[in-house]
Protein backbone atom coordinates (compact mmCIF):
# COMPACT_ATOMS: atom_id res chain seq x y z
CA UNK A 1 -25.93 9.28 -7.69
CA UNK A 2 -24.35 9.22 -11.04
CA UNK A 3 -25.72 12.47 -12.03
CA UNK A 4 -24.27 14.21 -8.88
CA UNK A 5 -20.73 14.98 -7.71
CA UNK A 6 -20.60 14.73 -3.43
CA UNK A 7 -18.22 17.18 -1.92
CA UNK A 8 -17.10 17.21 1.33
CA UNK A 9 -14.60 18.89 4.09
CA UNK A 10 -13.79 18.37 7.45
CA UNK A 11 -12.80 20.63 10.59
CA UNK A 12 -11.19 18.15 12.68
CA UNK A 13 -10.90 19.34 16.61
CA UNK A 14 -8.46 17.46 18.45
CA UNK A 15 -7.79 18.46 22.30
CA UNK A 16 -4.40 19.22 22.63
CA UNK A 17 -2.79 16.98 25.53
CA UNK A 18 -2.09 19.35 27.89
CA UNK A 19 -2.03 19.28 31.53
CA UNK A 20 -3.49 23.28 32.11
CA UNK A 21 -6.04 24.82 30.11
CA UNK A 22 -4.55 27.16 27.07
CA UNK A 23 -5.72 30.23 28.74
CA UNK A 24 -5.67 29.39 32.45
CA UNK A 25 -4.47 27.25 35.01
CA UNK A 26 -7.12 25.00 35.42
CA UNK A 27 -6.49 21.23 35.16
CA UNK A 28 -7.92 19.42 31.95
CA UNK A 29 -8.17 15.90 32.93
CA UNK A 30 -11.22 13.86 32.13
CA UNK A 31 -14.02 12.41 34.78
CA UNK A 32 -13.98 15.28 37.08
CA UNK A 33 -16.84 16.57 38.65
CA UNK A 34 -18.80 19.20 37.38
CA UNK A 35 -17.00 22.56 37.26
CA UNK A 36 -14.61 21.13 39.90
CA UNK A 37 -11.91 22.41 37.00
CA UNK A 38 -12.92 25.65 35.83
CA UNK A 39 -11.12 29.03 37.95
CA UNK A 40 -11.93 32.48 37.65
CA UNK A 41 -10.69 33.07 34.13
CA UNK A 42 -12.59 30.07 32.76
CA UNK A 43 -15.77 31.94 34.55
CA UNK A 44 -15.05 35.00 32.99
CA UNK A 45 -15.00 37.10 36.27
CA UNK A 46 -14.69 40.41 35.69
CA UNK A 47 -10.85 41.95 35.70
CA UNK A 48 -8.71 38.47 34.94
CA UNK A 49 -6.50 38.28 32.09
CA UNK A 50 -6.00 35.02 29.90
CA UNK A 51 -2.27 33.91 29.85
CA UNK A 52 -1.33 31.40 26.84
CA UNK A 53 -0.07 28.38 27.29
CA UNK A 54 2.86 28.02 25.38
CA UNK A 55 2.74 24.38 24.83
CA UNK A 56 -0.30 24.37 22.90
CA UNK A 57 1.92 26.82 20.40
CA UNK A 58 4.67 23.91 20.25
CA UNK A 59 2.23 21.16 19.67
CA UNK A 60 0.69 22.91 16.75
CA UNK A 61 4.05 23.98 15.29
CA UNK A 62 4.75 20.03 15.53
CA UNK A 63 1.45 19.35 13.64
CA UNK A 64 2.27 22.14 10.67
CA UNK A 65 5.72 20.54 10.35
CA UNK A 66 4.57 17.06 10.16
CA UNK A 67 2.14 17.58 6.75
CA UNK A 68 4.53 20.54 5.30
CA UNK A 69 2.43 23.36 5.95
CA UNK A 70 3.54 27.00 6.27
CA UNK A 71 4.01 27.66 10.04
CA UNK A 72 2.55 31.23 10.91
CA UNK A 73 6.01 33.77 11.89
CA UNK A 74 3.16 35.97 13.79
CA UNK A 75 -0.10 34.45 14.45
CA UNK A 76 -3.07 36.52 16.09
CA UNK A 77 -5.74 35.08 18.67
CA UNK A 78 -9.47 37.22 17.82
CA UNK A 79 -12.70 36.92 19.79
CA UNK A 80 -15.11 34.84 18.22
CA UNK A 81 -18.67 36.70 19.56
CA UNK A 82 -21.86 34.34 19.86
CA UNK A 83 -24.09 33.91 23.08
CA UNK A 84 -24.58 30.51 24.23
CA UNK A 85 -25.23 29.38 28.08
CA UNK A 86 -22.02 27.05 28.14
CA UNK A 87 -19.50 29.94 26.74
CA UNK A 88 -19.60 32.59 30.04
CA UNK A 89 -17.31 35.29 28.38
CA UNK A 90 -20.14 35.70 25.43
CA UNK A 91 -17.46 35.15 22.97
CA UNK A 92 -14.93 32.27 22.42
CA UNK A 93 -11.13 32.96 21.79
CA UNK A 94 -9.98 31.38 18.42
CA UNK A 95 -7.86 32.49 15.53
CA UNK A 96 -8.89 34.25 12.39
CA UNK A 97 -7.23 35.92 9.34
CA UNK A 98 -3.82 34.77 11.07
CA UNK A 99 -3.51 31.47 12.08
CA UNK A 100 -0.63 29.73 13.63
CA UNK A 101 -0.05 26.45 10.64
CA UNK A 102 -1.80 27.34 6.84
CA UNK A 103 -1.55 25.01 3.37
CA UNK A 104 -0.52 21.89 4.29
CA UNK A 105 -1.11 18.58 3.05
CA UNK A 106 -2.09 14.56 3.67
CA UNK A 107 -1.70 11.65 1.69
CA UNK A 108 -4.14 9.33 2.26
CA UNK A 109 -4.41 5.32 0.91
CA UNK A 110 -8.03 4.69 -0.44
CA UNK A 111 -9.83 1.18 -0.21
CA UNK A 112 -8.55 0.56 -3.67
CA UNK A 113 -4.92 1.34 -2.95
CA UNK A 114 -4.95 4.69 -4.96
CA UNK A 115 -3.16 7.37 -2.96
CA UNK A 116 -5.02 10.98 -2.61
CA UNK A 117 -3.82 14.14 -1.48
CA UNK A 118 -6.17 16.18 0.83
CA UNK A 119 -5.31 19.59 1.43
CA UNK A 120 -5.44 21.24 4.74
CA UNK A 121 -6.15 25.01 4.62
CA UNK A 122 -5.21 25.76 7.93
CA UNK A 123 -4.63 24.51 11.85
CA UNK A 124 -5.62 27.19 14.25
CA UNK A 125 -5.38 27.35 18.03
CA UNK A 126 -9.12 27.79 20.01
CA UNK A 127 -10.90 27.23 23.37
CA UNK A 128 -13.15 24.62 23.86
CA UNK A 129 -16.57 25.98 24.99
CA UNK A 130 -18.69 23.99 28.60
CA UNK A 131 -21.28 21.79 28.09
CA UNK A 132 -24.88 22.04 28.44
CA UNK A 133 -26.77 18.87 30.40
CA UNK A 134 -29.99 18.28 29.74
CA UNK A 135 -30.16 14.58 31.34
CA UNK A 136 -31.75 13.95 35.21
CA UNK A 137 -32.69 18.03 35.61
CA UNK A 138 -36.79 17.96 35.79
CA UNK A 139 -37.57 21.33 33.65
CA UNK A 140 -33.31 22.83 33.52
CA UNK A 141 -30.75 22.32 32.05
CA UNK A 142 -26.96 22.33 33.97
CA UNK A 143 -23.74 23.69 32.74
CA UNK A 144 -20.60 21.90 33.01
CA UNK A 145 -17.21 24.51 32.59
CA UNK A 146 -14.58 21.78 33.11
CA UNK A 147 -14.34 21.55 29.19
CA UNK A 148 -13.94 25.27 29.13
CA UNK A 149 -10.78 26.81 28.04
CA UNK A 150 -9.44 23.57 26.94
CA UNK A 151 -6.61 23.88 24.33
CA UNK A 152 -8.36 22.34 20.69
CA UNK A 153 -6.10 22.88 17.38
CA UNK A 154 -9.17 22.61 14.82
CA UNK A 155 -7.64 21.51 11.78
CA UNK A 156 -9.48 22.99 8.29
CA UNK A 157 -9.41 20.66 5.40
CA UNK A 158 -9.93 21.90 1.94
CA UNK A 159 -13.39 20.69 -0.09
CA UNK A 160 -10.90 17.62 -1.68
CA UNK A 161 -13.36 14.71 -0.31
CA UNK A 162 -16.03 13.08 -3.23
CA UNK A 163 -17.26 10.61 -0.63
CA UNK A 164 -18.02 9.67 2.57
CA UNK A 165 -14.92 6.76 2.46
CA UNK A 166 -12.65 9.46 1.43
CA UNK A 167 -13.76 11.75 4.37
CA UNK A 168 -12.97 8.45 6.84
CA UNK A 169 -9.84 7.55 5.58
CA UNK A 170 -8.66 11.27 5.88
CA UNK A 171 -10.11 11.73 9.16
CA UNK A 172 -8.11 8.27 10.41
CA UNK A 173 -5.22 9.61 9.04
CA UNK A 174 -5.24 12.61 11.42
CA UNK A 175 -6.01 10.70 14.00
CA UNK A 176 -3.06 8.40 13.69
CA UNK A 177 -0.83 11.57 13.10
CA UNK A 178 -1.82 13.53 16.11
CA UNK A 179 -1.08 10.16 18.09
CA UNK A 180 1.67 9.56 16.44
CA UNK A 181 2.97 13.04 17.15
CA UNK A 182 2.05 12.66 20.89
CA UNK A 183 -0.38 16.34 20.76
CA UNK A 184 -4.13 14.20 21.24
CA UNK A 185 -5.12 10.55 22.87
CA UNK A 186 -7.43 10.77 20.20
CA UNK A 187 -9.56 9.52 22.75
CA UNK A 188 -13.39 9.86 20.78
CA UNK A 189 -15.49 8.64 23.48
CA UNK A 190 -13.77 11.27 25.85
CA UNK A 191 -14.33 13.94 23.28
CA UNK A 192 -10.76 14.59 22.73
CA UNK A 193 -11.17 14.19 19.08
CA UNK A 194 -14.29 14.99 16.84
CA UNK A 195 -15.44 16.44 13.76
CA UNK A 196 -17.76 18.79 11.58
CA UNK A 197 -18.60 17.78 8.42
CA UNK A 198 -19.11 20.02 5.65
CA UNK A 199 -21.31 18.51 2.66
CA UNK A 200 -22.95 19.50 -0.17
CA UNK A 201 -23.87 17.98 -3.83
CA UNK A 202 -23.37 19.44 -7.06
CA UNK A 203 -24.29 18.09 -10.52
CA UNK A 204 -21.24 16.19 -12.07
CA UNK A 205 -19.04 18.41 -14.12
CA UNK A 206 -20.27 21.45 -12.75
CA UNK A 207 -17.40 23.94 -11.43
CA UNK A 208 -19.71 25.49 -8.59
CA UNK A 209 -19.65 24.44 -5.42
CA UNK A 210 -23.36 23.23 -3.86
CA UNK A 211 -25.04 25.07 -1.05
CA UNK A 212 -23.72 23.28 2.07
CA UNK A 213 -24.52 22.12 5.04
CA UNK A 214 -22.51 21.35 8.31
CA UNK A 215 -22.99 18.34 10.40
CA UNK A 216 -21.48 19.02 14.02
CA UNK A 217 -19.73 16.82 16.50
CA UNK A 218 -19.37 13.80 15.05
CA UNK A 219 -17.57 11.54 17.65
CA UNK A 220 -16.82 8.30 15.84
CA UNK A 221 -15.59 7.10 12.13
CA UNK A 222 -18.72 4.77 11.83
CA UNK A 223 -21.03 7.74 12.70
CA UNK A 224 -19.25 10.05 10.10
CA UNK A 225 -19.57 7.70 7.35
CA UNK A 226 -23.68 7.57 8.35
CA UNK A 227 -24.34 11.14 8.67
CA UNK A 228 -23.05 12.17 5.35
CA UNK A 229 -24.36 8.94 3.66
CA UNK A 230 -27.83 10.47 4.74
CA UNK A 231 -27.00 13.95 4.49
CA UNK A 232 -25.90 13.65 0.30
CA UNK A 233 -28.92 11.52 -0.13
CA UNK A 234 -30.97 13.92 1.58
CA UNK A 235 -29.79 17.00 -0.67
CA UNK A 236 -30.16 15.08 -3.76
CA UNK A 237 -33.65 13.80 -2.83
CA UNK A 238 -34.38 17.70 -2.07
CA UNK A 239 -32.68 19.01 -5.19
CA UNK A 240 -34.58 16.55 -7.68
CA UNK A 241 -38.08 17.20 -6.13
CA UNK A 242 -37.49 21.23 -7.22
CA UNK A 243 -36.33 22.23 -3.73
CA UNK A 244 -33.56 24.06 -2.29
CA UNK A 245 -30.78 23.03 0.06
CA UNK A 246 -30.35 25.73 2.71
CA UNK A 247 -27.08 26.73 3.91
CA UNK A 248 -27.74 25.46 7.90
CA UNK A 249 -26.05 23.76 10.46
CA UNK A 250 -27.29 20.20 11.19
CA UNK A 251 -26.77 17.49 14.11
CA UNK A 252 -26.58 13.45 13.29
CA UNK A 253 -28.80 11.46 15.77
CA UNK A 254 -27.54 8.03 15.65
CA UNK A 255 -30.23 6.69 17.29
CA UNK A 256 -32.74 7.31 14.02
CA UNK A 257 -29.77 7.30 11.59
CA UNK A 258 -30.27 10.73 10.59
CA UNK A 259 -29.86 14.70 10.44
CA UNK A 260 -31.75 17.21 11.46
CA UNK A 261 -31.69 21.17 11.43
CA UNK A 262 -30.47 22.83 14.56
CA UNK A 263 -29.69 26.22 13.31
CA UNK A 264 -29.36 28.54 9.95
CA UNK A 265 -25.31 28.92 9.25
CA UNK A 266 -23.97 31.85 10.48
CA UNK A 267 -21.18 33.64 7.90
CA UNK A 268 -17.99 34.66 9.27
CA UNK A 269 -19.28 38.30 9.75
CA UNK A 270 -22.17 37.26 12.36
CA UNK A 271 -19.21 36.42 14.54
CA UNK A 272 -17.95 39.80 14.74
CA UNK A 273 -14.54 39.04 14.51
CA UNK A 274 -11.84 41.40 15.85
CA UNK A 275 -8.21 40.67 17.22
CA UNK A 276 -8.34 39.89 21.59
CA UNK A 277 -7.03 43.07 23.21
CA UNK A 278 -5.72 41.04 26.10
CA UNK A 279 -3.47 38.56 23.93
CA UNK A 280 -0.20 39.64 22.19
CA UNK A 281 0.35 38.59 19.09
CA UNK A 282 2.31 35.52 18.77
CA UNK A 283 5.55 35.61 17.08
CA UNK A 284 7.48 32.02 16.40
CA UNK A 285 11.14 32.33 15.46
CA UNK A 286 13.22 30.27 13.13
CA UNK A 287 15.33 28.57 16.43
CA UNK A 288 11.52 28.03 17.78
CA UNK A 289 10.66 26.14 14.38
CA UNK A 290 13.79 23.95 14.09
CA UNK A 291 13.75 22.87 18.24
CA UNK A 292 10.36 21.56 17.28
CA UNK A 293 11.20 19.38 14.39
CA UNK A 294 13.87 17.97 16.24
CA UNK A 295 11.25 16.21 18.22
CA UNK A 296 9.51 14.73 15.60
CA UNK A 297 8.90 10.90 15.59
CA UNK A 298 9.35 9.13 12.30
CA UNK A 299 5.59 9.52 11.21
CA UNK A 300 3.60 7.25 9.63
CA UNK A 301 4.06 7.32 6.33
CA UNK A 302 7.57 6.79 7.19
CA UNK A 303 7.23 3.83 9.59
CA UNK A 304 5.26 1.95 6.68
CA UNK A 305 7.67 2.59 4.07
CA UNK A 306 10.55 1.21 5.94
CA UNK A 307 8.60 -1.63 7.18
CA UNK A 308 8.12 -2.92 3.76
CA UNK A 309 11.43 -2.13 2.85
CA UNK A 310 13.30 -3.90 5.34
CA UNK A 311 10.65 -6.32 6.50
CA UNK A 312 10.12 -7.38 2.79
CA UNK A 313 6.05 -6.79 3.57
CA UNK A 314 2.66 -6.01 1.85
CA UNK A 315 1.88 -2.91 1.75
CA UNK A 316 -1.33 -3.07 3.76
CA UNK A 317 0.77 -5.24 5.79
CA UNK A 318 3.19 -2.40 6.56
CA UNK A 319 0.00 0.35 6.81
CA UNK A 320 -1.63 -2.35 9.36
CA UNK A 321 1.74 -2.32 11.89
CA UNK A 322 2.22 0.92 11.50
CA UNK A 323 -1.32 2.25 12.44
CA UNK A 324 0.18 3.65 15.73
CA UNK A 325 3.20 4.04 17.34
CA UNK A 326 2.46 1.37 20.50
CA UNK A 327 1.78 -1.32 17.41
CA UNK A 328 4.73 -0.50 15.18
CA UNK A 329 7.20 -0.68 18.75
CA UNK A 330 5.50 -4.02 19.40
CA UNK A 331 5.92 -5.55 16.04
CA UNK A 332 9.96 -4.50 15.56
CA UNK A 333 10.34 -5.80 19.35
CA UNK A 334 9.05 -8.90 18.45
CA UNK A 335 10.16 -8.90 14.59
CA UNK A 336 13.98 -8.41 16.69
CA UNK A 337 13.58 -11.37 18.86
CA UNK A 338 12.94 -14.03 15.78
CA UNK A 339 15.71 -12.45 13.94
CA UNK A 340 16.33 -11.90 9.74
CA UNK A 341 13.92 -14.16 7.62
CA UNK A 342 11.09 -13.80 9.98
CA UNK A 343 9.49 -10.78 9.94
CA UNK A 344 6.46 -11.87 7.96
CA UNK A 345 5.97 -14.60 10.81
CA UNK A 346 5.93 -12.13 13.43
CA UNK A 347 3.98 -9.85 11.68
CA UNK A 348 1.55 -12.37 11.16
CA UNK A 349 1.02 -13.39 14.59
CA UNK A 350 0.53 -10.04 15.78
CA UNK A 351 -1.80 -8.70 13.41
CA UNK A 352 -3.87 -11.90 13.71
CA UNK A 353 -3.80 -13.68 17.14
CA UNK A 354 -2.54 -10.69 19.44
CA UNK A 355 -4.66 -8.33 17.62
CA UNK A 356 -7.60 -10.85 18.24
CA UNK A 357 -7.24 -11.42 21.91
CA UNK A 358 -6.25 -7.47 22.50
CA UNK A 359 -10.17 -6.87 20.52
CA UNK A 360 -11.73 -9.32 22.41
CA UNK A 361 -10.74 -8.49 25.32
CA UNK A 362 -10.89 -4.73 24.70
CA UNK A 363 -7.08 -4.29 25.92
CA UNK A 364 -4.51 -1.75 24.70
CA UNK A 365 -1.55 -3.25 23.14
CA UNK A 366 0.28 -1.24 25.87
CA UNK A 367 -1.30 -3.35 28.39
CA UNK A 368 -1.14 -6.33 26.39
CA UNK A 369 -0.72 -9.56 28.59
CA UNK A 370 1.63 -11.23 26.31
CA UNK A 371 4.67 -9.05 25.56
CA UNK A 372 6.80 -8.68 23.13
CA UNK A 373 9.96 -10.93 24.22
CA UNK A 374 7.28 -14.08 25.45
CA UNK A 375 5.39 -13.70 21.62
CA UNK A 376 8.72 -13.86 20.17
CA UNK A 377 9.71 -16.58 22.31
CA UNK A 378 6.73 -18.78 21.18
CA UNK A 379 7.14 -17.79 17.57
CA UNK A 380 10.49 -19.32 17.53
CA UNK A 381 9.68 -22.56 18.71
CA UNK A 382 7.40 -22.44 15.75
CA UNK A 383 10.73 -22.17 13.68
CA UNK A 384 12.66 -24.82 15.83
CA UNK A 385 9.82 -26.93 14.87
CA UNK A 386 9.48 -27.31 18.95
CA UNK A 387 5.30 -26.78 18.07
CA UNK A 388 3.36 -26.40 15.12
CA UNK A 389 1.65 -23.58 14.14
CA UNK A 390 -1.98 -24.89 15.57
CA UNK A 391 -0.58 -25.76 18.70
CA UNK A 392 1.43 -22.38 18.91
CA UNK A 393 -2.27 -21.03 18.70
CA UNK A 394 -3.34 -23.22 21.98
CA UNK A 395 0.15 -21.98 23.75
CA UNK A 396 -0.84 -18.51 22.84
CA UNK A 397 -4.23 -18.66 24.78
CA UNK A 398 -2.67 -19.88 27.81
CA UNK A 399 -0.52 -17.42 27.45
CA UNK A 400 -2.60 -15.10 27.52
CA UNK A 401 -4.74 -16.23 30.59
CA UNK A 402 -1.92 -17.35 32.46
CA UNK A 403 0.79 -14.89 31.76
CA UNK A 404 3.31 -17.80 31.82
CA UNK A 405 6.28 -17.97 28.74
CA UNK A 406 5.64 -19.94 26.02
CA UNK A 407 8.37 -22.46 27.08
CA UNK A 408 6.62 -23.49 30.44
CA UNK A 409 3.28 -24.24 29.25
CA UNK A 410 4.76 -26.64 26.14
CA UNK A 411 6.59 -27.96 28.81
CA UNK A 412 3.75 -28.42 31.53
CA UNK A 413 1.51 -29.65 28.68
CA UNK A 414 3.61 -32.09 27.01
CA UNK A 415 2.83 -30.31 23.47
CA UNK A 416 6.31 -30.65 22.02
CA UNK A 417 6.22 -31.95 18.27
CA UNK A 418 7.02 -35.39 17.54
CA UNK A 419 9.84 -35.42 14.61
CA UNK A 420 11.31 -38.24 15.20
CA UNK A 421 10.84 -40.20 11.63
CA UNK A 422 10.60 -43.85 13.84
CA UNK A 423 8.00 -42.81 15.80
CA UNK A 424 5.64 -40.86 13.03
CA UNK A 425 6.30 -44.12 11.02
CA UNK A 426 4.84 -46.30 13.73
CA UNK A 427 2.00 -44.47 14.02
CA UNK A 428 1.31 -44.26 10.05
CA UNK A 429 1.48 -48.34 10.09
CA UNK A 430 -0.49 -48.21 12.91
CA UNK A 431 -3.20 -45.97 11.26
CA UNK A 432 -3.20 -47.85 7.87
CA UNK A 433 -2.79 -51.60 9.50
CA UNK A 434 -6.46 -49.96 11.71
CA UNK A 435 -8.19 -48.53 8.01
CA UNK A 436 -7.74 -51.77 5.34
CA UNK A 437 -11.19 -50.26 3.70
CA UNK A 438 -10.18 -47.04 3.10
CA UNK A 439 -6.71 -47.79 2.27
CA UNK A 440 -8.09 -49.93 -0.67
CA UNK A 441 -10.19 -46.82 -1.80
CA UNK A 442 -6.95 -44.81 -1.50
CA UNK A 443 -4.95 -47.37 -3.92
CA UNK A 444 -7.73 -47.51 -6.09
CA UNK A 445 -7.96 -44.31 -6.75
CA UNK A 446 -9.75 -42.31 -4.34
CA UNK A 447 -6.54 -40.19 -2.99
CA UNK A 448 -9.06 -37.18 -1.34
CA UNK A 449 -8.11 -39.98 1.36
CA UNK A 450 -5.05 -38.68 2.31
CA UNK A 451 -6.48 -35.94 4.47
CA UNK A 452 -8.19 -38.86 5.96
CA UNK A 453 -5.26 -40.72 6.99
CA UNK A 454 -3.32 -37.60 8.02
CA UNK A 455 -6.34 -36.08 10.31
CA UNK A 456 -6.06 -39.73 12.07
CA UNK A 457 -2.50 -40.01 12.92
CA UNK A 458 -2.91 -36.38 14.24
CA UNK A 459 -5.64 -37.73 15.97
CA UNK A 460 -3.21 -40.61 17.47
CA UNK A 461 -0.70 -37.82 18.31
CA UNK A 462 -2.68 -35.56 20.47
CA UNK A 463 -1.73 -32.94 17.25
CA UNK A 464 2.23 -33.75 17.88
CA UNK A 465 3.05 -34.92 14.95
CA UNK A 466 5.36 -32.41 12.54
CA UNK A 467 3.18 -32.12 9.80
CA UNK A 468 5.62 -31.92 7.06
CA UNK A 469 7.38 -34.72 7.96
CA UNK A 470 3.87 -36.66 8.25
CA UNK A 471 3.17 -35.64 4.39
CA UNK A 472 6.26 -36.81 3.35
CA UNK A 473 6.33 -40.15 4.88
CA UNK A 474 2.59 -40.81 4.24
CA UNK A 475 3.35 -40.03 0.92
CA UNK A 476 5.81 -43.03 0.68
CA UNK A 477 3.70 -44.88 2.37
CA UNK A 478 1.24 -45.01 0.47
CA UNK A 479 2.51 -44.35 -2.79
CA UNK A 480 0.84 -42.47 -5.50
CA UNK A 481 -3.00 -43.43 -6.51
CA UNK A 482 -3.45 -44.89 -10.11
C-alpha cells in the first residue's frame, strides 16, 4: 500500500423530501404497493408533459448555499438516453453542462482531528429510475415504478478522498447536512440516501489519475468503507501481477464481501445527451436566492462551534451533540434546565446513558421516553446531592421503563442520599467496630483497605451514603497508614 496513492470520489443521491414526484403528481411516500404511485407521466404514455416541481429547485438552492457553492442563475434539465426495463421513457431526465449548484465545498474532521476540505463539483437535480424485482417471480422479473420520477439532487464530489475513512467521514457529513437542512430523512434502509463510489489507484507521486472504477448503490457507511477496502486492494493486486484495471462499473455484494463487474463504463457521450424539449430552462433570481437563505438553520459546523464556546466543551464533545438537529435541541433543552456550570453534566448524561438506552432500544431521540425537562430534573438532584451519580443511573432506568419523573421514583424507592455527618459516622464505627482484622492491616500499613471499608458502609447504606462526605470522614477515621 505504501507504493500506491488510493483516490476516491463520491456521487451522493439523496431523495429530496418531497410530497409529489419532481415531474408529476404522483405521491412519493415509502411502503406502497407496487406501482400503486406511478400516473401517466411516470409511465411515459404517449402525449403527457412533465411539470417541475418547484420545491425540489428550493431545496437544492438551500443545499448550494449551505457549502458556498455557486448557485446556477439558469440551469437546464437534458435527457439522459439508456434502455433499461425499470426507466419506461428510454431515457432519464437529469442535468448536464448546466446544473442548478457548481464548486462548492465541505470541511470534514478526520479520526485524527485534522480538518480536510472536500470539494463538491456540482449538485444537480434528476429522476429516480423503478426498480427491477427479481425475488418470488419463478423465471421473471417485476417492475416496481413507485420510485420513478422521484426528486434525487445527486451531489458530485471532486477526486479529494485518499482513503476509504476519508470517503465515510465526507459521506456522514452530507448526510448530517441534508438533515440538518430538512431536504432528505437520510433514511438508508429506505433508499432515500445512497452512493457511487468512484476508485482507482495510482502509484504515489504520480500526477495521473488511475483508470477507475465505479461501485453503485452503496446503502450504508459500513458497506462503503468494505467495498472500496476490496476494490483498492483488488486494483493493486491486478496492477502488480502485469494486468490492467478496466474502466467498468461494479456492484458490492455484502454477503461475500466483495465486487464484481456488472457492466463496461459508459462515457458521457453513450448517453446522448441533449437539452429536454418539454422543460424550460430554469432561471433563479437574486430575491429567489436570498428568500432561501433566510431559511437556513444554523448548520453544523456552526452548532459545534458555539457549543464549545459557550458550553466550555471538547471538541468531539461538541461534534457528538451536534450530529443532528433532534440531538443538539435535546442537549440545550436539557443543558437549560440544570442551568450555568453544568453543561458538561448534561452533556454527559446524554451522550452516555440516553444515547445508550435510545441504541438499545433502537428509539429516535424524538421519541425518546425520557424527555428533556424529566433528564434535567434527575440531573439536578445529582447536583443537590439528593442521589449520587450511580443511583441517578438506577433512577434513569426506571425512568425509562416507567415514564415516571425522576422525583417520584427516589421518592417511591427511598434512594435519597444520606448526608447527614451523624448518621455516616455511625455507620463507619459500625463498619470498623465489625472488621478489627482488617482494620489492623489498614494501620499497619496496608491502606488499599480503604476501598474495603468504603464498599462496606455502602453496602450498610443500600448505596445512600454521599460518597464524598464518606471519604472524608473515613479518612479521619482512620487516620493516615504509616
Amino acid at each position: 500500500m505504501t507504493d500506491w496513492e488510493v483516490v476516491i470520489g463520491l456521487e451522493i443521491h439523496a431523495q429530496l423530501a418531497t410530497k409529489s414526484k419532481i415531474f408529476s403528481g404522483s405521491a412519493t411516500a415509502y411502503g406502497a404497493p407496487p406501482n400503486a404511485q406511478a400516473d401517466l407521466v411516470d409511465l411515459a404514455y404517449p402525449g403527457v408533459l412533465p411539470v417541475l416541481n418547484g420545491d425540489v429547485v428550493r431545496m437544492a438552492v438551500k443545499f448550494g448555499l449551505s457549502i458556498g457553492a455557486e448557485v446556477a442563475r439558469r440551469s437546464v434539465f437534458a435527457r439522459k438516453n439508456y434502455f433499461y426495463p425499470d426507466l419506461p421513457k428510454g431515457y432519464q431526465i437529469s442535468q448536464y453542462e448546466l446544473p442548478v449548484v457548481k464548486q462548492g465545498k465541505l470541511a470534514v474532521v478526520l479520526d485524527d482531528g485534522t480538518v480536510k476540505i472536500i470539494g463538491v463539483t456540482r449538485a444537480h437535480l434528476e429522476e429516480d429510475a423503478g426498480k427491477s424485482l427479481h425475488e418470488g417471480l419463478a423465471n421473471a422479473s417485476g417492475i416496481d415504478l413507485n420510485r420513478a420520477g422521484t426528486p434525487l439532487l445527486e451531489i458530485v464530489s471532486e477526486p479529494d478522498m485518499r482513503s476509504a475513512k476519508e470517503a465515510v467521514a465526507y459521506m456522514k457529513k452530507i448526510h448530517t447536512l441534508v438533515r440538518y437542512l430538512e431536504i432528505c430523512d437520510g433514511n438508508m434502509q429506505e433508499g432515500s440516501f445512497r452512493c457511487d463510489a468512484n476508485v482507482s489507484v495510482r502509484p504515489r507521486g504520480r500526477e495521473k489519475f488511475g483508470t477507475r472504477a465505479e461501485i453503485k448503490n452503496l446503502n450504508s457507511f459500513r458497506f462503503v468503507e468494505k467495498a472500496i477496502h476490496f476494490e483498492v486492494a483488488r486494483q493493486i493486486d491486478l496492477l502488480e501481477s502485469g494486468g490492467t484495471v478496466l474502466q467498468e462499473t461494479r456492484l458490492y455484494d455484502s454477503d461475500k464481501d466483495e465486487t464484481r463487474s456488472m457492466r463496461s463504463k459508459e462515457e458521457a457521450n453513450d448517453y446522448r445527451y441533449f437539452p429536454d424539449p418539454d422543460l424550460l430552462p430554469v432561471h433563479i433570481d437574486e430575491a429567489f436566492i436570498e428568500a432561501v437563505r433566510a431559511t437556513l438553520p444554523e448548520l453544523p459546523d456552526e452548532k459545534s462551534a458555539r457549543f464549545a464556546r459557550d458550553f466550555s466543551l471538547s471538541a468531539y464533545d461538541a461534534g457528538v451533540l451536534s450530529a443532528s438537529r433532534e440531538l443538539g435541541a435535546y442537549f440545550e433543552a436539557v443543558a437549560a434546565g440544570l442551568g450555568s456550570g453544568h453543561a458538561k453534566l448534561a452533556a454527559n448524561w446524554v451522550m452516555g446513558e440516553l444515547s445508550s438506552a435510545l441504541n438499545r432500544d433502537s428509539v429516535d431521540i424524538v421519541f425518546s421516553r425520557v424527555s428533556p425537562v424529566h433528564l434535567s430534573g434527575l440531573l439536578l438532584r445529582i447536583v443537590d446531592a439528593t442521589i449520587s451519580g450511580k443511583i441517578a443511573k438506577e433512577v434513569f432506568e426506571a425512568m425509562w421503563s416507567q415514564g415516571a419523573t425522576a422525583d417520584a421514583i427516589i421518592e417511591a424507592k427511598g434512594l435519597k442520599q444520606i448526608t447527614d455527618s451523624g448518621a455516616i459516622e455511625g455507620v463507619i464505627d459500625a463498619v470498623l467496630a465489625a472488621n478489627p482484622k482488617q482494620l489492623a492491616d489498614y494501620r499497619s500499613g496496608k491502606d488499599k483497605l480503604f476501598g474495603f471499608f468504603v464498599g462496606q458502609v455502602m453496602k450498610a447504606t443500600e448505596g445512600k451514603a454521599n460518597p464524598a462526605q464518606l471519604n472524608e470522614l473515613l479518612k479521619a477515621k482512620l487516620g493516615a497508614p504509616p
